[in-house]
PDB file of N, CA and C in Angstrom:
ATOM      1  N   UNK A   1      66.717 155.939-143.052  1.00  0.00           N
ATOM      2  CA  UNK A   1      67.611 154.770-143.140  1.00  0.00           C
ATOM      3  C   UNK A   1      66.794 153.495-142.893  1.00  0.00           C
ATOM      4  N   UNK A   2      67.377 152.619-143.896  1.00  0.00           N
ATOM      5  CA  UNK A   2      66.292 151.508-143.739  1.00  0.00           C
ATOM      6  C   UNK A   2      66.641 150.523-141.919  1.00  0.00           C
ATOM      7  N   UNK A   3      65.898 149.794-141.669  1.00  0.00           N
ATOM      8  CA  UNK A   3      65.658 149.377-140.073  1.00  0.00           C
ATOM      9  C   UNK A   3      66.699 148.413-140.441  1.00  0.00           C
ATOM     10  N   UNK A   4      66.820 147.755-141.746  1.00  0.00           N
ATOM     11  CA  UNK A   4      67.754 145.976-141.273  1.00  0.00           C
ATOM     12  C   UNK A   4      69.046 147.003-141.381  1.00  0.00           C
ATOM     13  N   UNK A   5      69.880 147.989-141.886  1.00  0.00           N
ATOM     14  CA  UNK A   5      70.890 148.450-142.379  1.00  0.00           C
ATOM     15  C   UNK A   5      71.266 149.196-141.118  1.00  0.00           C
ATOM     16  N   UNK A   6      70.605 149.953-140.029  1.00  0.00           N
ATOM     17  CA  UNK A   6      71.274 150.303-138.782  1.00  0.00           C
ATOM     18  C   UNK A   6      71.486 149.281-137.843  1.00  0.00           C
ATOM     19  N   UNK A   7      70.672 148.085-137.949  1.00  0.00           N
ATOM     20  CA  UNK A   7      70.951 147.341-137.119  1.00  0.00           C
ATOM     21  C   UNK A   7      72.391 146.876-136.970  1.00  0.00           C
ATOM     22  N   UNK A   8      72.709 146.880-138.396  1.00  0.00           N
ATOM     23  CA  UNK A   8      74.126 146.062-138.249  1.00  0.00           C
ATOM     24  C   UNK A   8      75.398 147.158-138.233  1.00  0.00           C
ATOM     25  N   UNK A   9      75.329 148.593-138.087  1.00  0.00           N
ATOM     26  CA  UNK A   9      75.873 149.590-137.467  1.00  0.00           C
ATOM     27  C   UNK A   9      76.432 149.874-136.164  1.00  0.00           C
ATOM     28  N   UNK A  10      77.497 150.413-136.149  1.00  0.00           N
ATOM     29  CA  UNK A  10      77.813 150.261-134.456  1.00  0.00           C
ATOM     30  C   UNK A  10      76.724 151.818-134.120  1.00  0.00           C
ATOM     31  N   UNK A  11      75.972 151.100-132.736  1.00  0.00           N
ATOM     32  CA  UNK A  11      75.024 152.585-132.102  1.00  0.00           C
ATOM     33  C   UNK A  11      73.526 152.003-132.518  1.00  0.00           C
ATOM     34  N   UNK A  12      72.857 151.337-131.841  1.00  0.00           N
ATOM     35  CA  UNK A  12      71.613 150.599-132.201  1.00  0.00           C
ATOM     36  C   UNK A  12      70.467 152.533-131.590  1.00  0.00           C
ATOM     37  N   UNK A  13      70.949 152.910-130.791  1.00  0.00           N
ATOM     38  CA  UNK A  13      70.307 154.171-130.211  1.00  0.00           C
ATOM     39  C   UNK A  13      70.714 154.199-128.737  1.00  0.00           C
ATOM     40  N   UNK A  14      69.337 155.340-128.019  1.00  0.00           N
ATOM     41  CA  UNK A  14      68.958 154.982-126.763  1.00  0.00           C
ATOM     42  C   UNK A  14      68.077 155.215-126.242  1.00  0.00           C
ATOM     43  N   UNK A  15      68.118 154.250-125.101  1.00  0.00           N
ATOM     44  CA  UNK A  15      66.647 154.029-124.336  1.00  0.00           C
ATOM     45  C   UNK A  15      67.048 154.710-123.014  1.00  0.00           C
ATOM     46  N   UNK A  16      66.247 155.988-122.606  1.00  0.00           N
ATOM     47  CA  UNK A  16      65.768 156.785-121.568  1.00  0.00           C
ATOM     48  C   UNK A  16      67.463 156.964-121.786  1.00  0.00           C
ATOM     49  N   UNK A  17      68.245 157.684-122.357  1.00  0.00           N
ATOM     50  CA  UNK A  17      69.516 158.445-122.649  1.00  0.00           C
ATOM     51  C   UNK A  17      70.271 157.847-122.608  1.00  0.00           C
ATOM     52  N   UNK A  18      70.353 155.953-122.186  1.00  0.00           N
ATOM     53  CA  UNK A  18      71.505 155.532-122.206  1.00  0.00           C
ATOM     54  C   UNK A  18      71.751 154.500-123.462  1.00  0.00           C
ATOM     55  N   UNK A  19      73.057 154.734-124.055  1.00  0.00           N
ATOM     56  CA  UNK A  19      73.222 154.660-125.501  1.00  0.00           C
ATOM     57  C   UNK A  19      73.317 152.807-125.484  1.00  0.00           C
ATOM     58  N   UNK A  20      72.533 151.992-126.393  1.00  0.00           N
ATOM     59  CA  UNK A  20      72.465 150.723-126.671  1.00  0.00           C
ATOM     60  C   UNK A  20      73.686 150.318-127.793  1.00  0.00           C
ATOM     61  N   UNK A  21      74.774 149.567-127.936  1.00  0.00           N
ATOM     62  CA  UNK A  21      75.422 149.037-129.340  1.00  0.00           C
ATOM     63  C   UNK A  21      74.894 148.558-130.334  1.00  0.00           C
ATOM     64  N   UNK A  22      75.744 148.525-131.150  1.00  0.00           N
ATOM     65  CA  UNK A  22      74.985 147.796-132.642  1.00  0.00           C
ATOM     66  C   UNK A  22      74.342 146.159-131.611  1.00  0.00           C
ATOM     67  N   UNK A  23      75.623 145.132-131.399  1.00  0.00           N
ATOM     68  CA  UNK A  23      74.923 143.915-131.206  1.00  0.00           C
ATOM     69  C   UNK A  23      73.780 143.597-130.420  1.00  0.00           C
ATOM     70  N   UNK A  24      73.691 144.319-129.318  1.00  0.00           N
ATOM     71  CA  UNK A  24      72.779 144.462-128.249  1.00  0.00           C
ATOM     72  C   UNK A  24      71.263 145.071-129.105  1.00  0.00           C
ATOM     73  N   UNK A  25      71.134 145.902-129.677  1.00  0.00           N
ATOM     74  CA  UNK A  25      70.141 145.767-130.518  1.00  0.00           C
ATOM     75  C   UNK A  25      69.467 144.610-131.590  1.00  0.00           C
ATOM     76  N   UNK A  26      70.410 144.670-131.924  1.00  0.00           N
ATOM     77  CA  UNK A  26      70.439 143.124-132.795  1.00  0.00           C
ATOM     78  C   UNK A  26      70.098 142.096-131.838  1.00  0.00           C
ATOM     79  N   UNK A  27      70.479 141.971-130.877  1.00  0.00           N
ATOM     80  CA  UNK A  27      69.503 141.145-130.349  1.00  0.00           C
ATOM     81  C   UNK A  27      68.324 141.374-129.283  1.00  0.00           C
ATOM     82  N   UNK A  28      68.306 142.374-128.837  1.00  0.00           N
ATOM     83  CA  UNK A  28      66.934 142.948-128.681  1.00  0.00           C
ATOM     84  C   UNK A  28      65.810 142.262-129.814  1.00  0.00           C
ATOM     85  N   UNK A  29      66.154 142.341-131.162  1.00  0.00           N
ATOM     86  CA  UNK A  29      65.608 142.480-132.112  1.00  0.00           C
ATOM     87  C   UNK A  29      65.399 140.478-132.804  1.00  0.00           C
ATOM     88  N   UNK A  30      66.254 140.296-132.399  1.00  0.00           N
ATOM     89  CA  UNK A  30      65.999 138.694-132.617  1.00  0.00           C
ATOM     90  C   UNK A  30      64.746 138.071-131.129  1.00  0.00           C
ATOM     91  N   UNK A  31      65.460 138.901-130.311  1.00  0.00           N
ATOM     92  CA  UNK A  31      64.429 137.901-129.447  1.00  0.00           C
ATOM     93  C   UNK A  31      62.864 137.988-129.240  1.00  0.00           C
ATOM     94  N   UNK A  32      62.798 139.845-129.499  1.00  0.00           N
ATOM     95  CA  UNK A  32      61.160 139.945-130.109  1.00  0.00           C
ATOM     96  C   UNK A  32      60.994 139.303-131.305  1.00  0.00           C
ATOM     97  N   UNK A  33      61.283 138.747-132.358  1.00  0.00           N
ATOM     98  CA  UNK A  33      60.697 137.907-132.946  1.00  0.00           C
ATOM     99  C   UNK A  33      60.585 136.427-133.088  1.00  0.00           C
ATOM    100  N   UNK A  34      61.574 135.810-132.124  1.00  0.00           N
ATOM    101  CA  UNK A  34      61.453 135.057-131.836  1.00  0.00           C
ATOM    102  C   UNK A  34      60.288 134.671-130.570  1.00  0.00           C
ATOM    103  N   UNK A  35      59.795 135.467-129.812  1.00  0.00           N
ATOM    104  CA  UNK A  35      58.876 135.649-129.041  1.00  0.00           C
ATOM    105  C   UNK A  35      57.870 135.493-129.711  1.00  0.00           C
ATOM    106  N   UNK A  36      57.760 136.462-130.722  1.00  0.00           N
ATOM    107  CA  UNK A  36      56.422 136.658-131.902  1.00  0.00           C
ATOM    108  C   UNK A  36      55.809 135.203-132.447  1.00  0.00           C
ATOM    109  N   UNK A  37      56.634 134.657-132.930  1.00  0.00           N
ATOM    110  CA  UNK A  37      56.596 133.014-133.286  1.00  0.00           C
ATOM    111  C   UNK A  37      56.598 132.033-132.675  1.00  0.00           C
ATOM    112  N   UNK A  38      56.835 132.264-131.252  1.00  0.00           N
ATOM    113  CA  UNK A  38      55.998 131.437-130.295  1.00  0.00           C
ATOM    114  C   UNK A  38      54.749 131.486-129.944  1.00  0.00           C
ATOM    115  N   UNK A  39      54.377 133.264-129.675  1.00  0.00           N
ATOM    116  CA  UNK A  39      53.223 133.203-129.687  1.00  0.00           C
ATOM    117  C   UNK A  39      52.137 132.801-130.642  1.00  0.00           C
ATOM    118  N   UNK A  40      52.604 133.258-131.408  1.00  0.00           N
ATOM    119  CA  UNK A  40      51.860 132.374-132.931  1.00  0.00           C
ATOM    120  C   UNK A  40      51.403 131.411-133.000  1.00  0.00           C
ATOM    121  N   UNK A  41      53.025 130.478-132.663  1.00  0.00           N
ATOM    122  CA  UNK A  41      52.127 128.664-132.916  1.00  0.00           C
ATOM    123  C   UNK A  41      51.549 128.414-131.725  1.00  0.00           C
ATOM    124  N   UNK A  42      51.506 128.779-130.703  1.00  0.00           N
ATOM    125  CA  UNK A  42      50.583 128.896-129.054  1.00  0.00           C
ATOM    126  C   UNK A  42      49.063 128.858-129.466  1.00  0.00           C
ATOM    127  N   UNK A  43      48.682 129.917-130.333  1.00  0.00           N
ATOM    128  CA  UNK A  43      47.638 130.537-130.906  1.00  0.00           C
ATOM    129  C   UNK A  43      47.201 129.537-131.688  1.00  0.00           C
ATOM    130  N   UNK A  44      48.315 129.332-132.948  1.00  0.00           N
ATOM    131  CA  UNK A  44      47.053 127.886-134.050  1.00  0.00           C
ATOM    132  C   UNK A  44      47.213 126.700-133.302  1.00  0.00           C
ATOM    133  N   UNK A  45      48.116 126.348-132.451  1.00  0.00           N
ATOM    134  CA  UNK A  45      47.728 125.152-131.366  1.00  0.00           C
ATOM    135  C   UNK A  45      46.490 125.020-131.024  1.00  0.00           C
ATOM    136  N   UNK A  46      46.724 126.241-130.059  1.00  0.00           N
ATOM    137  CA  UNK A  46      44.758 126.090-129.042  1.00  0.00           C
ATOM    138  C   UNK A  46      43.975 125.956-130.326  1.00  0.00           C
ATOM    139  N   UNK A  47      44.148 126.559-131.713  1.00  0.00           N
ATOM    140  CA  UNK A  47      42.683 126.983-132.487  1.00  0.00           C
ATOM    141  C   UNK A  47      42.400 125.370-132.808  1.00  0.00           C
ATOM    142  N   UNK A  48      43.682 124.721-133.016  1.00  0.00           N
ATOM    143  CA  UNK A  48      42.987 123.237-133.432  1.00  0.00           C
ATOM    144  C   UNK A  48      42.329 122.543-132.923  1.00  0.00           C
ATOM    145  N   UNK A  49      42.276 122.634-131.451  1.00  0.00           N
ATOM    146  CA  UNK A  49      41.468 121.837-130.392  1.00  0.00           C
ATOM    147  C   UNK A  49      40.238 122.040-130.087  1.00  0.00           C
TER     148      UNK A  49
END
């Protein structure tokens, strides 16, 4: 099953047996990439200097 198509499913999984919801994954999943893209521009920041 593709990754964007369970996300928006009720039952994201579970972590160490206890069962996560669809939204709560979903945003699990926004905020690691929103993390990702901070770190990023952090990164070509310093490189410009």
């Amino acid at each position: 099953m593709a990754t964007g198509t369970h996300l928006l499913m009720p039952g994201f999984g579970d972590v160490a047996g206890i069962p996560i919801p669809g939204w709560a994954g979903t945003v699990i999943v926004v905020a690691c990439a929103v993390s990702a893209l901070v770190v990023l521009l952090v990164i070509v920041r310093n490189r410009r200097r």
